[in-house]
Protein backbone atom coordinates (compact mmCIF):
# COMPACT_ATOMS: atom_id res chain seq x y z
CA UNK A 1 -19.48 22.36 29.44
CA UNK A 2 -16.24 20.38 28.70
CA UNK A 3 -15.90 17.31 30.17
CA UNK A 4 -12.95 16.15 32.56
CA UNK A 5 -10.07 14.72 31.09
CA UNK A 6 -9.39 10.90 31.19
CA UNK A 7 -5.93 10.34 30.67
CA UNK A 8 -2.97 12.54 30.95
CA UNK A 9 0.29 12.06 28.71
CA UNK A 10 3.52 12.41 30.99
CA UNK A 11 6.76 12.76 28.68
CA UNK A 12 9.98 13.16 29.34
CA UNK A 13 13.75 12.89 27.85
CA UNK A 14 15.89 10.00 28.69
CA UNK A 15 19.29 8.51 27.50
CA UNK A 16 18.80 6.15 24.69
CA UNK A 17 20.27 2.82 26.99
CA UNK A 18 17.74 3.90 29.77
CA UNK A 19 14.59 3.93 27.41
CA UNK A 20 13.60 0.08 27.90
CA UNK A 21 14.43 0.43 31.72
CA UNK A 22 12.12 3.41 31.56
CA UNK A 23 9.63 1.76 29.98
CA UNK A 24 9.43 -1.34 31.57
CA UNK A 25 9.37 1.02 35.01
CA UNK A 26 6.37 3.00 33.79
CA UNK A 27 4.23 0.08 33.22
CA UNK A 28 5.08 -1.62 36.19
CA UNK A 29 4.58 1.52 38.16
CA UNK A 30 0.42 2.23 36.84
CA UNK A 31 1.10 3.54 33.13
CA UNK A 32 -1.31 2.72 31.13
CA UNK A 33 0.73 2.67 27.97
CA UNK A 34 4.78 4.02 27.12
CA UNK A 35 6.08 4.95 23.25
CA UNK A 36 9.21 6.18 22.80
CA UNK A 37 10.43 8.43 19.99
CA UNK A 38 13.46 10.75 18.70
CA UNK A 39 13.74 13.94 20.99
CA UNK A 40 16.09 15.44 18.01
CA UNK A 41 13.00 14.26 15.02
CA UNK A 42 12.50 17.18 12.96
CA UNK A 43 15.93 18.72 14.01
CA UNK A 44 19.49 18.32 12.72
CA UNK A 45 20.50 15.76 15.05
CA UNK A 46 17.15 13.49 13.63
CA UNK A 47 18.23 9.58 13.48
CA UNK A 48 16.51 6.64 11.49
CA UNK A 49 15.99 4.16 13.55
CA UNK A 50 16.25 0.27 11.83
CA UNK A 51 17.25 -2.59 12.90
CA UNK A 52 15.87 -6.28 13.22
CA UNK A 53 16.38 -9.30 15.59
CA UNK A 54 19.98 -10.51 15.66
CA UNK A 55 21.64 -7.60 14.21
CA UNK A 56 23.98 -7.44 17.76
CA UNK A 57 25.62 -3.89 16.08
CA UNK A 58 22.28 -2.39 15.84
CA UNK A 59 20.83 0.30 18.70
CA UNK A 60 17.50 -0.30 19.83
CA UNK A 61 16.91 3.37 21.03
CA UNK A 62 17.32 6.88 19.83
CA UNK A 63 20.30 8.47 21.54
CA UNK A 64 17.99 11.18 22.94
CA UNK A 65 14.77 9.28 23.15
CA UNK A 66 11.49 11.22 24.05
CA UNK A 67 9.10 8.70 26.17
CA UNK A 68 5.61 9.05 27.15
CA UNK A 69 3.45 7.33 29.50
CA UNK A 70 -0.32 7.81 28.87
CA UNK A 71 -1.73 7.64 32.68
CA UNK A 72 -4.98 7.87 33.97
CA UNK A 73 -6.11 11.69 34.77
CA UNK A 74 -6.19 10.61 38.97
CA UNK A 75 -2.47 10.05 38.75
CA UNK A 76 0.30 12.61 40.55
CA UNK A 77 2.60 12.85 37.05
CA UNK A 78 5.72 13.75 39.37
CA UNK A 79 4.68 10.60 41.97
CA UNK A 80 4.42 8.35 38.85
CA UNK A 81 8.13 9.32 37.76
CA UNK A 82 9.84 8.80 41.31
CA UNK A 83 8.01 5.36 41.42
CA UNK A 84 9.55 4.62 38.42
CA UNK A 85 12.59 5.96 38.67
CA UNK A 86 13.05 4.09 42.38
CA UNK A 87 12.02 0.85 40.31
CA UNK A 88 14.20 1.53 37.49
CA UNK A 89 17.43 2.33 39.54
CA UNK A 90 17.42 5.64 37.67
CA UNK A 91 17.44 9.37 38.71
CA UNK A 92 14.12 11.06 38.39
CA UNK A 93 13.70 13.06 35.04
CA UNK A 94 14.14 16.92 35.35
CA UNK A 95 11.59 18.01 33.49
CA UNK A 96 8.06 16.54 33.10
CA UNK A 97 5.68 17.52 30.34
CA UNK A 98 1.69 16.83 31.10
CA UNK A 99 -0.60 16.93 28.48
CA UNK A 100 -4.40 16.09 29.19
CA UNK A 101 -6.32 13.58 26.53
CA UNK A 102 -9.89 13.88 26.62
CA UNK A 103 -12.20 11.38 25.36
CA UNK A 104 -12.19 10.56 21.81
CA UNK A 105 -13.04 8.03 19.14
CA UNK A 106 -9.93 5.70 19.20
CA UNK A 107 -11.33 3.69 16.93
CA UNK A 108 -11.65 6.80 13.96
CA UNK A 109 -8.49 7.94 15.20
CA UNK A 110 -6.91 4.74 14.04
CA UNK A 111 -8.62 4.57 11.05
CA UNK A 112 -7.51 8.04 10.00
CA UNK A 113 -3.83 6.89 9.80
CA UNK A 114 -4.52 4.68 7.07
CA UNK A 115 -5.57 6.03 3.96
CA UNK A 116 -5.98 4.81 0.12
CA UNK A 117 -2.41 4.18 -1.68
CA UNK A 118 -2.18 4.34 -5.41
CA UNK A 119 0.94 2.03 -6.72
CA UNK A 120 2.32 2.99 -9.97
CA UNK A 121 -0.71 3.34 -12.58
CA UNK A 122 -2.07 -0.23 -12.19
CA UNK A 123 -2.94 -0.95 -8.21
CA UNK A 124 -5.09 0.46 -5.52
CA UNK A 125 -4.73 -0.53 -1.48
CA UNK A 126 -7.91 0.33 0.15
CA UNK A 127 -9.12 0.26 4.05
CA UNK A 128 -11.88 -1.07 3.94
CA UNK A 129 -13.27 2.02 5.77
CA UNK A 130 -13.04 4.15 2.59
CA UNK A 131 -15.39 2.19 0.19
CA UNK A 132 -18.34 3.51 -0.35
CA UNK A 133 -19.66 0.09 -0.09
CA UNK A 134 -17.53 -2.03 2.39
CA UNK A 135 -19.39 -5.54 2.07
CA UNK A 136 -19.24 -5.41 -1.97
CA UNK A 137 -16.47 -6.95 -4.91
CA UNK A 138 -13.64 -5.77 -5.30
CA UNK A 139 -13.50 -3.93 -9.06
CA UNK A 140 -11.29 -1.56 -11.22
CA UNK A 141 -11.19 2.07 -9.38
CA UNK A 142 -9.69 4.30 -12.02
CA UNK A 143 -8.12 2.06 -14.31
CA UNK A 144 -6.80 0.16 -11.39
CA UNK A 145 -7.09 -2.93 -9.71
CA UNK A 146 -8.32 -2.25 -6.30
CA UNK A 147 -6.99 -4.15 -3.20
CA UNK A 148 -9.19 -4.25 0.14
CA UNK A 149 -6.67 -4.50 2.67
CA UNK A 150 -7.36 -3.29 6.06
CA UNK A 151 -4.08 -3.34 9.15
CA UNK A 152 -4.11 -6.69 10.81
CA UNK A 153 -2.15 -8.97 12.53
CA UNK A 154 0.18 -9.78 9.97
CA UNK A 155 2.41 -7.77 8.55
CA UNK A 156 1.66 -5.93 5.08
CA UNK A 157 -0.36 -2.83 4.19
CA UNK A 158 1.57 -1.21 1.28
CA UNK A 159 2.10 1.37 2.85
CA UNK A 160 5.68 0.17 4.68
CA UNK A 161 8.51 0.97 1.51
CA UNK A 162 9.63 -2.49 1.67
CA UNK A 163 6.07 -3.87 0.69
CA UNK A 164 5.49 -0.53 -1.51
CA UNK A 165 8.67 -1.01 -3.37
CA UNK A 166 7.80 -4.76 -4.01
CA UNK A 167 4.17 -4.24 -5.30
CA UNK A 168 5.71 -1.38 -7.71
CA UNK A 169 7.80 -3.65 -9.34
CA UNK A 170 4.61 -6.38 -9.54
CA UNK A 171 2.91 -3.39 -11.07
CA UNK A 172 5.47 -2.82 -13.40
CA UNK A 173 7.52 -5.67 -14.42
CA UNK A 174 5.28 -8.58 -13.90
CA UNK A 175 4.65 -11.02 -17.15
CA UNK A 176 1.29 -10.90 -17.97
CA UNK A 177 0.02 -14.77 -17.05
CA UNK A 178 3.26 -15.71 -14.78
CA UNK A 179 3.67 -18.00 -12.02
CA UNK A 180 4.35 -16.31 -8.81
CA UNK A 181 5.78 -17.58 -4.87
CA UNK A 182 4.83 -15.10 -2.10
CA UNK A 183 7.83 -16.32 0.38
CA UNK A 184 7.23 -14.47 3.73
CA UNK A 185 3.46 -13.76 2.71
CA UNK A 186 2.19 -11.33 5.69
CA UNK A 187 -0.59 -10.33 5.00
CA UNK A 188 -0.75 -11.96 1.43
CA UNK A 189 -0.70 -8.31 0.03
CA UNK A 190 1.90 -9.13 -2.86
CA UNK A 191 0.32 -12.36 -3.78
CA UNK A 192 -3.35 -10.72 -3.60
CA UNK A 193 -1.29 -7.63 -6.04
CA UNK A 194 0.20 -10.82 -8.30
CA UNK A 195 -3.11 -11.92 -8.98
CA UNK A 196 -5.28 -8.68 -9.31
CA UNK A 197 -2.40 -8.13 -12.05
CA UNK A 198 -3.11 -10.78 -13.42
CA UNK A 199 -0.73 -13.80 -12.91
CA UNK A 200 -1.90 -17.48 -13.82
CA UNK A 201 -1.34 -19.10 -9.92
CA UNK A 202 0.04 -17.36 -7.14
CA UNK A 203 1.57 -19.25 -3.72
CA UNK A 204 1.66 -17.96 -0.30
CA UNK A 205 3.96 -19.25 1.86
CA UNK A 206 4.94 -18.36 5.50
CA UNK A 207 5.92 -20.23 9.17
CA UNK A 208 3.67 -17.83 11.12
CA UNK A 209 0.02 -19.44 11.38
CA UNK A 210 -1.41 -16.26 11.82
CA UNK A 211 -0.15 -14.72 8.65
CA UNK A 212 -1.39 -17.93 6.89
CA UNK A 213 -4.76 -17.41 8.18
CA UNK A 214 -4.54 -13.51 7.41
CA UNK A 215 -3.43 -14.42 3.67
CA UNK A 216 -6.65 -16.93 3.72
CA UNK A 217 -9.41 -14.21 4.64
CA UNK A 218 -7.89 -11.27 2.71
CA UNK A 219 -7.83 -13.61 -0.47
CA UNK A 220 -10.96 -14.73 -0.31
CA UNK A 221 -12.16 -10.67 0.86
CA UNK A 222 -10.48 -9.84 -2.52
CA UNK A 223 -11.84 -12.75 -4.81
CA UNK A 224 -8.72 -14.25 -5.36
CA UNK A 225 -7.76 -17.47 -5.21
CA UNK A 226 -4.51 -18.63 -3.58
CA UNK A 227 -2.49 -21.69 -2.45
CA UNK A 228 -1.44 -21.15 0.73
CA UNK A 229 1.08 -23.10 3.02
CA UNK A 230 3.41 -23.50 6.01
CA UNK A 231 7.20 -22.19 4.83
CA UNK A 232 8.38 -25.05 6.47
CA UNK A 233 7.44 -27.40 3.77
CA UNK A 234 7.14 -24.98 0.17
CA UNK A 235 6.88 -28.44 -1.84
CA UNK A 236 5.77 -26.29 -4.65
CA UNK A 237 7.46 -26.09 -8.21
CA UNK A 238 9.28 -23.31 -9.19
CA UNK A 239 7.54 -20.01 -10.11
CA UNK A 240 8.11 -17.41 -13.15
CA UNK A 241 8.56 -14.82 -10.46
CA UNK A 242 9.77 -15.62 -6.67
CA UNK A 243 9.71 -12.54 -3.79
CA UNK A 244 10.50 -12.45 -0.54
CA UNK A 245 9.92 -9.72 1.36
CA UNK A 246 10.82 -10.27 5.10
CA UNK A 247 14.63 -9.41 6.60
CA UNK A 248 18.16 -9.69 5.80
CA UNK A 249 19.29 -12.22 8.06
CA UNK A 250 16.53 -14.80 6.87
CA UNK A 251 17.42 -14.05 3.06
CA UNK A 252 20.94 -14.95 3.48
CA UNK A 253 19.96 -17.85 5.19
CA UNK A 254 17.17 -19.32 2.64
CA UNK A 255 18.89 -17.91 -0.41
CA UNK A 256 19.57 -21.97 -1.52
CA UNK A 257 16.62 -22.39 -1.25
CA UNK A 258 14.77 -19.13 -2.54
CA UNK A 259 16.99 -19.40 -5.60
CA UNK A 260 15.58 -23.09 -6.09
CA UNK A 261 11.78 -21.75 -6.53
CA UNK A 262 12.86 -19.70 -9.07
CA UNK A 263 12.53 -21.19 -12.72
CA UNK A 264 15.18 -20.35 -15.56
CA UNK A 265 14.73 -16.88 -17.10
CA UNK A 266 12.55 -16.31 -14.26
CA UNK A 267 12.95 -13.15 -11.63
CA UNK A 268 13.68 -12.77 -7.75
CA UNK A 269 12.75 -9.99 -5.70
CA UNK A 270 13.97 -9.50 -2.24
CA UNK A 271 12.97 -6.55 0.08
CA UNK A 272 13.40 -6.56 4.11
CA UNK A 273 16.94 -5.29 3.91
CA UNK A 274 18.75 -1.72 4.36
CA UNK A 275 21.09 -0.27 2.01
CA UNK A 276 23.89 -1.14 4.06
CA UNK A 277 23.10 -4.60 3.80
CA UNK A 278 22.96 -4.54 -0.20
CA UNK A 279 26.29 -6.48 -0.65
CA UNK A 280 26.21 -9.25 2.34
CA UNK A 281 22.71 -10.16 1.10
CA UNK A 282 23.76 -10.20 -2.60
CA UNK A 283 26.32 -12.36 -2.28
CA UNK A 284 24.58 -14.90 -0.69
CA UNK A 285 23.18 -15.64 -4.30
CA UNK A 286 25.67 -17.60 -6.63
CA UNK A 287 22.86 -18.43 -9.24
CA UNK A 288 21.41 -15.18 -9.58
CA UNK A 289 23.03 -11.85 -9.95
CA UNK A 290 20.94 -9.19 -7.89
CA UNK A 291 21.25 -5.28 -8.04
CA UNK A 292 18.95 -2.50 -6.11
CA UNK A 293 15.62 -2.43 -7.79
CA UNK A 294 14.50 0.79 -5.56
CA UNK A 295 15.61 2.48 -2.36
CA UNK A 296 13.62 4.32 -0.10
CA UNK A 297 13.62 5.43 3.34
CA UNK A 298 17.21 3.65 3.87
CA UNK A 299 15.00 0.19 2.69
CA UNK A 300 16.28 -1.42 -0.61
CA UNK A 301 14.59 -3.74 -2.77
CA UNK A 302 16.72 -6.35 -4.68
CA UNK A 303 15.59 -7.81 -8.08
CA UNK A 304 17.44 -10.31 -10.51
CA UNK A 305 17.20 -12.70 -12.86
CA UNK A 306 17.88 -16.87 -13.47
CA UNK A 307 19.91 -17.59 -16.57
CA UNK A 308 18.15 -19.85 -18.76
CA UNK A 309 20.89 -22.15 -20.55
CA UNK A 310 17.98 -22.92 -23.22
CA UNK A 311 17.11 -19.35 -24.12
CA UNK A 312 19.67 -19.41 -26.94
CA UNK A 313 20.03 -22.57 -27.99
């Protein structure tokens, strides 16, 4: 006998501007929970959608945005939509689709999004989930160094192509034995990566508590050992290899200082920016000259290098 469905999924097209109204309006009027996403995805009209806080010429919604409101399976899908729409100041959708959700593991359903991700020839992320024995040391899967990571908090699972993009060129272009700064740690994925690779210290720095505290348990879940501080007092001496993975706006802003941590003939690698943003955030750097590393996904990673005055002396 099949049991009775729980929840219902009530979608619906709306203009782009009206999708935080919409939202908003859903919530307040019983939803249980409202995503939004591109009517046009998988079509010609398909739009990537990036943007980050500040960026005033940046849309926050799809043009066409599809959003649905998961509901509990007693609610009257058309009553929940004319609620909404009367709170909303908006005119009720013309079309509603319902889809019933049954019961199901949430918890495996979560899990299943995240899978293993291999990183060049040298580096492993891992969910904890997919070890065959969760609890033990971390060790070499394969030839590579395995990172148990599992989503969190913080921000930082490898498998984002501004964090991939920086832990390929750890993989591939970091001196064996170097001194590293994690600026904008997250999750302290690159600075776990910098040491599983093998460099001599590594230090995590970020102004979010949380990600501090994130950066403490997965170092110590991966054997590692970090120093690990507020970003609003780095105090630390410059590093053989500085990156800073968080947005543009903040690495225009900190480039001073980000160029500071780096020592001569060392490198810095910047990732949180789009392609269009390449040249505004490169020429915030008068001591370093920095080109595209990688793209991906519209993301681009930056990498340069200090001059070292002594090299040829």
């Amino acid at each position: 006998m099949t049991a009775p469905a729980r929840w219902l999924e009530v979608s619906f097209v709306a203009a782009g501007e009206d999708a935080e109204a919409w939202s908003d309006a859903l919530l307040a009027a019983g939803a249980l929970s409202v995503r939004t996403e591109d009517a046009d995805a998988d079509g010609p009209l398909e739009q990537a959608l990036f943007g980050e806080p500040g960026e005033p010429d940046g849309f926050h919604a799809w043009p066409s945005t599809r959003i649905t409101a998961l509901v509990d399976a007693q609610v009257l899908p058309g009553e929940l939509a004319a609620e909404a729409a009367r709170q909303a100041g908006l005119t009720e959708p013309i079309a509603l689709a319902v889809e019933e959700v049954g019961e199901r593991d949430w918890v495996a359903a979560t899990q299943a999004q995240f899978e293993p991700i291999e990183i060049g020839e040298r580096l492993l992320i891992t969910p904890s989930w997919h070890r065959e024995h969760p609890g033990a040391a971390v060790r070499m899967v394969g030839g590579r160094a395995e990172i148990v990571l599992d989503p969190g908090l913080a921000f930082g699972t490898g498998s984002h192509p501004t964090t991939r993009m920086c832990l390929e060129w750890l993989e591939r272009e970091l001196p064996a034995g170097a001194t590293v700064i994690d600026y904008g740690c997250g999750s302290g994925i690159l600075a776990i990566a910098a040491a599983r690779l093998g460099a001599r210290s590594v230090t995590a720095i970020d102004i979010n508590p949380q990600a501090l505290q994130s950066t403490r348990d997965n170092a110590a879940a991966n054997g590692v050992t970090l120093t690990v501080h507020s970003g609003d007092r780095p105090g630390c001496p410059p590093a053989q290899v500085v990156v800073a993975n968080i947005l543009a706006s903040p690495l225009r802003v900190l480039a001073p200082m980000l160029e500071s941590l780096v020592e001569p003939g060392g490198s810095l690698i910047l990732a949180g920016l789009l392609e269009r943003q390449i040249d505004e955030v490169a020429s915030a750097y008068r001591e370093i000259e920095l080109r595209p590393y990688a793209t991906r996904e519209g993301w681009t990673c930056l990498a340069g290098k200090r001059a070292n005055p002594t090299a040829n002396a």
